[in-house]
C-alpha atoms as a PDB file:
ATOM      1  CA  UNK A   1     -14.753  13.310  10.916  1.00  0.00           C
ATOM      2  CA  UNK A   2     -12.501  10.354  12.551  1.00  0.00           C
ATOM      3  CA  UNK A   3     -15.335   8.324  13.567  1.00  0.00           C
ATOM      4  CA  UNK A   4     -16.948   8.802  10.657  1.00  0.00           C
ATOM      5  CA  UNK A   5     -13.973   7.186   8.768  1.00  0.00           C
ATOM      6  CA  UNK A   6     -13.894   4.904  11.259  1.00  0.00           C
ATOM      7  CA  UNK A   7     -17.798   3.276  10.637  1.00  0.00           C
ATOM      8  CA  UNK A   8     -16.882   3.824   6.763  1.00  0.00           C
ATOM      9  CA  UNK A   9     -13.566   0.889   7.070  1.00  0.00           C
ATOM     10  CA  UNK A  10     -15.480  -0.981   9.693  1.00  0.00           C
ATOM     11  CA  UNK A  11     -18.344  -1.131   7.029  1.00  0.00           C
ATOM     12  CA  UNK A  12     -16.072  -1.995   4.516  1.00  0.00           C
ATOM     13  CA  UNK A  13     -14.224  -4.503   5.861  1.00  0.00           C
ATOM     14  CA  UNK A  14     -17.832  -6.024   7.134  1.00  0.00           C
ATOM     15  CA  UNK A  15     -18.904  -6.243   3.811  1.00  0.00           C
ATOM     16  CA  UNK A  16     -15.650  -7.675   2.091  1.00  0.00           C
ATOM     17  CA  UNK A  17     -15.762 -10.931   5.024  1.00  0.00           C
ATOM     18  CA  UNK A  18     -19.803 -11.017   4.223  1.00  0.00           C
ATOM     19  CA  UNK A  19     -18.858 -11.364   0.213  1.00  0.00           C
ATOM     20  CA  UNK A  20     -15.636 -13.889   1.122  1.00  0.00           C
ATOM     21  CA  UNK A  21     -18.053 -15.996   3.013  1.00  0.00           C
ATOM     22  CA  UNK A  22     -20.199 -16.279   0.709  1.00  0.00           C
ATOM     23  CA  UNK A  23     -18.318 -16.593  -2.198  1.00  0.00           C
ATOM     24  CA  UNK A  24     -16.044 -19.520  -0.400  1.00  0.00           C
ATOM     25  CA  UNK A  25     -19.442 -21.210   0.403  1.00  0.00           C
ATOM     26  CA  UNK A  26     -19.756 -21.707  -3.554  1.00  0.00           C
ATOM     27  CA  UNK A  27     -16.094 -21.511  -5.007  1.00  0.00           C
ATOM     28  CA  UNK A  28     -17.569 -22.161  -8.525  1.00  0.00           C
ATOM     29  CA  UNK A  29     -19.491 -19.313  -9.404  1.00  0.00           C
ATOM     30  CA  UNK A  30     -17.626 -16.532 -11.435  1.00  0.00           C
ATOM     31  CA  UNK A  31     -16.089 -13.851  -9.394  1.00  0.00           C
ATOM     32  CA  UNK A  32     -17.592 -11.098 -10.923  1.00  0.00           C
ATOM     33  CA  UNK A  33     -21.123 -12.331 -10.472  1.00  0.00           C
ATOM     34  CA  UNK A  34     -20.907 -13.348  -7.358  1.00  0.00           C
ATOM     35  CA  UNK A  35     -23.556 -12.486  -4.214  1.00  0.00           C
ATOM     36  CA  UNK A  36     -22.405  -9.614  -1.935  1.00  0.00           C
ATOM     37  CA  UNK A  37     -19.753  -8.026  -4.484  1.00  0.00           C
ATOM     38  CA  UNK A  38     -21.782  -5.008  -5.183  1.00  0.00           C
ATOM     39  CA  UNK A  39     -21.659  -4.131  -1.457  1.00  0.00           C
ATOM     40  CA  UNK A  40     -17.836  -4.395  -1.246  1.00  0.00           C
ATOM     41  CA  UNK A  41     -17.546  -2.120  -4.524  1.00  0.00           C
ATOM     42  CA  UNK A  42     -20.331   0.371  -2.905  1.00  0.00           C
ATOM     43  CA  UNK A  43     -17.897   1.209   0.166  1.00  0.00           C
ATOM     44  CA  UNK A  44     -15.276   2.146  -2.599  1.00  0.00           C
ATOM     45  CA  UNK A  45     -14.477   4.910  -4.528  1.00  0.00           C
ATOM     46  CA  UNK A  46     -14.462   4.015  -8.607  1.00  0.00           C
ATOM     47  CA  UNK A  47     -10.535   4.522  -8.675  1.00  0.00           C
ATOM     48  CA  UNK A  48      -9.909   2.858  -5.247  1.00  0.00           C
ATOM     49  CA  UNK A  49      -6.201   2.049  -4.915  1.00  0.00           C
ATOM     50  CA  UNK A  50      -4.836  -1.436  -3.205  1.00  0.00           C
ATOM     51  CA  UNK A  51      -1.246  -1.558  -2.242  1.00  0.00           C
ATOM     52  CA  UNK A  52      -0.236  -4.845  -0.731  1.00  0.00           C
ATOM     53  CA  UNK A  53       3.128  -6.572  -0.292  1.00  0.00           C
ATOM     54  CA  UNK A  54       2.377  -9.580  -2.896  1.00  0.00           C
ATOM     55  CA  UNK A  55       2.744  -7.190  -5.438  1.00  0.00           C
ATOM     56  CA  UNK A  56       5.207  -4.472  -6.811  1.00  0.00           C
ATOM     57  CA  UNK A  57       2.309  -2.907  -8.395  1.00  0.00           C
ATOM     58  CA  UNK A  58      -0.569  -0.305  -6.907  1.00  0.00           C
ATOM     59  CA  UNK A  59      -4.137  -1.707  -8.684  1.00  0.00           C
ATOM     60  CA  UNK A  60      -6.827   0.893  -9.233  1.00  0.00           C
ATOM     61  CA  UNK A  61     -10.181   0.653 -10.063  1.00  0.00           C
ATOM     62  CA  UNK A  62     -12.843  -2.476 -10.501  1.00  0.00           C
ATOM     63  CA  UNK A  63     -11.097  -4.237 -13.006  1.00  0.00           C
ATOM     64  CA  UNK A  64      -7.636  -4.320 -11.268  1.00  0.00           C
ATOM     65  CA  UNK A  65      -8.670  -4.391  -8.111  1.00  0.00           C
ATOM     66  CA  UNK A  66     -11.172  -7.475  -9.079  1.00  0.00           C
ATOM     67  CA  UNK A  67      -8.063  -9.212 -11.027  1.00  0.00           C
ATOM     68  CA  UNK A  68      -5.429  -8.619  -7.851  1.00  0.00           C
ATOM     69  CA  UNK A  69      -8.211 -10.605  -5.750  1.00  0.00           C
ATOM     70  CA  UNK A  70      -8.610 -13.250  -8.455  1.00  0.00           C
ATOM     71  CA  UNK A  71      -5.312 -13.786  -8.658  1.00  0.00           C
ATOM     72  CA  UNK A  72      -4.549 -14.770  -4.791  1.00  0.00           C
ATOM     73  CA  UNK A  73      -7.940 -16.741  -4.487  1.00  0.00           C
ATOM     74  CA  UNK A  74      -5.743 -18.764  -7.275  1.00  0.00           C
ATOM     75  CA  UNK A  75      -3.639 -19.661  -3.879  1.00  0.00           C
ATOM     76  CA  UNK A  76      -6.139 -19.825  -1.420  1.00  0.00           C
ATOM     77  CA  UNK A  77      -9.029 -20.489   0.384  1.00  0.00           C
ATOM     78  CA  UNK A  78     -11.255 -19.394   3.078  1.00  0.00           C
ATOM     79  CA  UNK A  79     -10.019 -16.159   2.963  1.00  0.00           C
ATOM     80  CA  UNK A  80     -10.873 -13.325   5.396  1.00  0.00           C
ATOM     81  CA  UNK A  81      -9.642 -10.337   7.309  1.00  0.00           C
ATOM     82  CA  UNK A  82      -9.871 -10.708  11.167  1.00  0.00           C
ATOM     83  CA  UNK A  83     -10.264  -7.321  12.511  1.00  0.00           C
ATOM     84  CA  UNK A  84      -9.029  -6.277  15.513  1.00  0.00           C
ATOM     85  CA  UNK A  85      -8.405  -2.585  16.239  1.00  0.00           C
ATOM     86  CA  UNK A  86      -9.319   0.144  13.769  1.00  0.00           C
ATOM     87  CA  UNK A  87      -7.421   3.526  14.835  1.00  0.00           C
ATOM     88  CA  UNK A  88      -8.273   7.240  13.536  1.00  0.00           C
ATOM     89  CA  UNK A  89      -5.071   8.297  12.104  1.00  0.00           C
ATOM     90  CA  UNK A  90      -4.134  11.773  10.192  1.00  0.00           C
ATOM     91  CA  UNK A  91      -5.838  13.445   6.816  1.00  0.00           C
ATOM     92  CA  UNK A  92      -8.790  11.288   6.521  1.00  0.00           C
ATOM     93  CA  UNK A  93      -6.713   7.679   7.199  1.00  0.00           C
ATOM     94  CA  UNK A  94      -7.693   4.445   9.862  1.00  0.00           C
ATOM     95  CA  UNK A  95      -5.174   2.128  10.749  1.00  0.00           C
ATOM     96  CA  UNK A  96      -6.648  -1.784  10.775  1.00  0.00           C
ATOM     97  CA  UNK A  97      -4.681  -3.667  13.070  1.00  0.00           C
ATOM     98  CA  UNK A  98      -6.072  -7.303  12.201  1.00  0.00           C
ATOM     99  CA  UNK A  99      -5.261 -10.625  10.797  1.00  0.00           C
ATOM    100  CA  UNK A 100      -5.697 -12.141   6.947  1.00  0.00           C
ATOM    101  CA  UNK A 101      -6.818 -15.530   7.633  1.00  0.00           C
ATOM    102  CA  UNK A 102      -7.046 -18.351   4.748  1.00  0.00           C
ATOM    103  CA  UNK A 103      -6.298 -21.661   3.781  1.00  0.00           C
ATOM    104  CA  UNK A 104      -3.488 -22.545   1.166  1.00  0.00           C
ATOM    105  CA  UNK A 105      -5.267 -23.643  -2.114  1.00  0.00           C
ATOM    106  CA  UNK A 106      -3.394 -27.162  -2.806  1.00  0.00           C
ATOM    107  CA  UNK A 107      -2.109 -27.989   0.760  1.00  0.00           C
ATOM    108  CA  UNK A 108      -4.852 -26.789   2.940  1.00  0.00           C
ATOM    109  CA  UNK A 109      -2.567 -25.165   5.324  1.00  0.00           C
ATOM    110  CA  UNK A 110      -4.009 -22.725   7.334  1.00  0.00           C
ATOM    111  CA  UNK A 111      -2.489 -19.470   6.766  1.00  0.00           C
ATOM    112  CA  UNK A 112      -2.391 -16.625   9.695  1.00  0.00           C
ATOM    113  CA  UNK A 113      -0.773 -13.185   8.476  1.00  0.00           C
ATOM    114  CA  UNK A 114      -0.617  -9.942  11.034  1.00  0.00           C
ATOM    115  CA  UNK A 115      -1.880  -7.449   9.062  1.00  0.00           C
ATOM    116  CA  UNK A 116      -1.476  -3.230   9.081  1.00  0.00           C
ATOM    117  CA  UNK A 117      -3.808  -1.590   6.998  1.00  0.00           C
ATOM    118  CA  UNK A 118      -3.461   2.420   6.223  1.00  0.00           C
ATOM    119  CA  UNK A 119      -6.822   3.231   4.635  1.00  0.00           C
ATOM    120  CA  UNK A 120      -7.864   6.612   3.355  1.00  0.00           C
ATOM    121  CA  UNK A 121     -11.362   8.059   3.147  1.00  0.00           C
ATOM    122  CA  UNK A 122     -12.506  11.049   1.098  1.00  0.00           C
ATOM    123  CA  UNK A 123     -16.045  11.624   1.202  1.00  0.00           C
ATOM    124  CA  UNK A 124     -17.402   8.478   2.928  1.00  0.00           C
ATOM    125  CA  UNK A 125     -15.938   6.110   0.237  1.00  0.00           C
ATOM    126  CA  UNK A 126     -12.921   3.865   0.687  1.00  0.00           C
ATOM    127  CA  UNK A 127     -10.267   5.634  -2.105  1.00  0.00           C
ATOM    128  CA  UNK A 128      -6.977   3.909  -0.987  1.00  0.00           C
ATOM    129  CA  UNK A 129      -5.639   0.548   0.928  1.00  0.00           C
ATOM    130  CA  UNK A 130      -2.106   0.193   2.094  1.00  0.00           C
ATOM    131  CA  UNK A 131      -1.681  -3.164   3.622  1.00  0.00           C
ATOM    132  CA  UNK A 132       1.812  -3.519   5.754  1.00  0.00           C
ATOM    133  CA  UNK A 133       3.213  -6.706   7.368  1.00  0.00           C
ATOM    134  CA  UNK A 134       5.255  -4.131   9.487  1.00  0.00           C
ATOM    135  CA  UNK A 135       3.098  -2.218  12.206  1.00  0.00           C
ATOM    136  CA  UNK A 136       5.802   0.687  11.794  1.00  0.00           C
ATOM    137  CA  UNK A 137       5.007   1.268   8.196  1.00  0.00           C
ATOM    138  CA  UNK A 138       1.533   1.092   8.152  1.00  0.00           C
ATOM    139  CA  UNK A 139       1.746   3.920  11.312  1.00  0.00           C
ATOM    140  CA  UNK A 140       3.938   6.192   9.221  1.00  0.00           C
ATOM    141  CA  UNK A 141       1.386   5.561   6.576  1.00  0.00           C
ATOM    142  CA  UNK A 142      -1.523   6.053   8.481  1.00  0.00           C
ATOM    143  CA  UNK A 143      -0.116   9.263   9.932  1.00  0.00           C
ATOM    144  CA  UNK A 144       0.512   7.875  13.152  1.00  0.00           C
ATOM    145  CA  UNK A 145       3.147   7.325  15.631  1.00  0.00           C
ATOM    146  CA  UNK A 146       4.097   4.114  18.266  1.00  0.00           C
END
C-alpha cells in the first residue's frame, strides 16, 4: 500500500502546481472556474482536511478548502509547492519534504518556505493535509521518526 500512497500525493501535488500555473498565467479569472481545478479536487476526498500554520483553524471540504486558498492568493503570487522527497510513513500517511514557493502580492518579494507535509490517504483519495514548518512535527505526524 505505501507506494500506492505515495503515486496518490505525488499525483496530487502534480496536479495542484499544474492548476497554480495555470491559474497565475491568468490571475483574473474566478477561482472557482478556473482550468485544472477539477483535477486538484479529483485527488481529494469530499471532506478533505487542510491544517496549515497560517491558520488556527482545520478547513474541510470544497468550500473551505477553496476559501483558505483564496484567502492567501489575497497575499501572493506565483504560488507553488516544490517537491522534494515524498516518504511512506505509518497508517496510510506520506511525508512531503518540499518547498512553498511564491511571490508577495504588493512587494513582489520572492517568498521561499521549507515545508513538512503529513498527508493521509484512505482509499486512493487525499482525506487530510498537515503542513509543518518544523520537520519534527510533521515526522511525529506522519508516523515517523528522525
Amino acid at each position: 500500500m505505501s507506494e500506492k500512497n505515495v503515486k496518490v500525493v505525488w499525483s496530487y501535488f502534480e496536479a495542484l502546481n499544474e492548476w497554480l500555473t495555470s491559474y497565475w498565467s491568468d490571475p483574473e479569472q474566478p477561482l472557482k472556474q478556473s482550468v485544472g481545478l477539477e483535477e486538484v479536487f479529483d485527488h481529494l476526498d469530499p471532506e478533505a482536511e487542510w491544517d496549515w500554520p497560517l491558520s488556527p483553524e482545520t478547513f474541510r471540504g470544497r468550500e473551505q478548502l477553496l476559501q483558505a486558498v483564496a484567502d492567501w492568493m489575497e497575499a501572493v503570487s506565483d504560488w507553488r509547492v516544490d517537491i522534494e522527497e515524498l516518504i511512506d510513513g505509518s497508517r496510510d500517511r506520506v511525508l512531503l519534504i518540499g518547498r512553498v514557493l511564491a511571490r508577495g502580492k504588493g512587494s513582489g518579494v520572492p517568498i521561499v518556505q521549507p515545508i513538512f507535509t503529513a498527508v493521509t490517504v484512505r482509499d486512493g483519495k487525499v482525506v487530510r493535509i498537515e503542513d509543518h514548518t518544523d520537520r519534527a512535527r510533521a515526522l511525529a505526524a506522519a508516523g515517523l521518526r528522525e
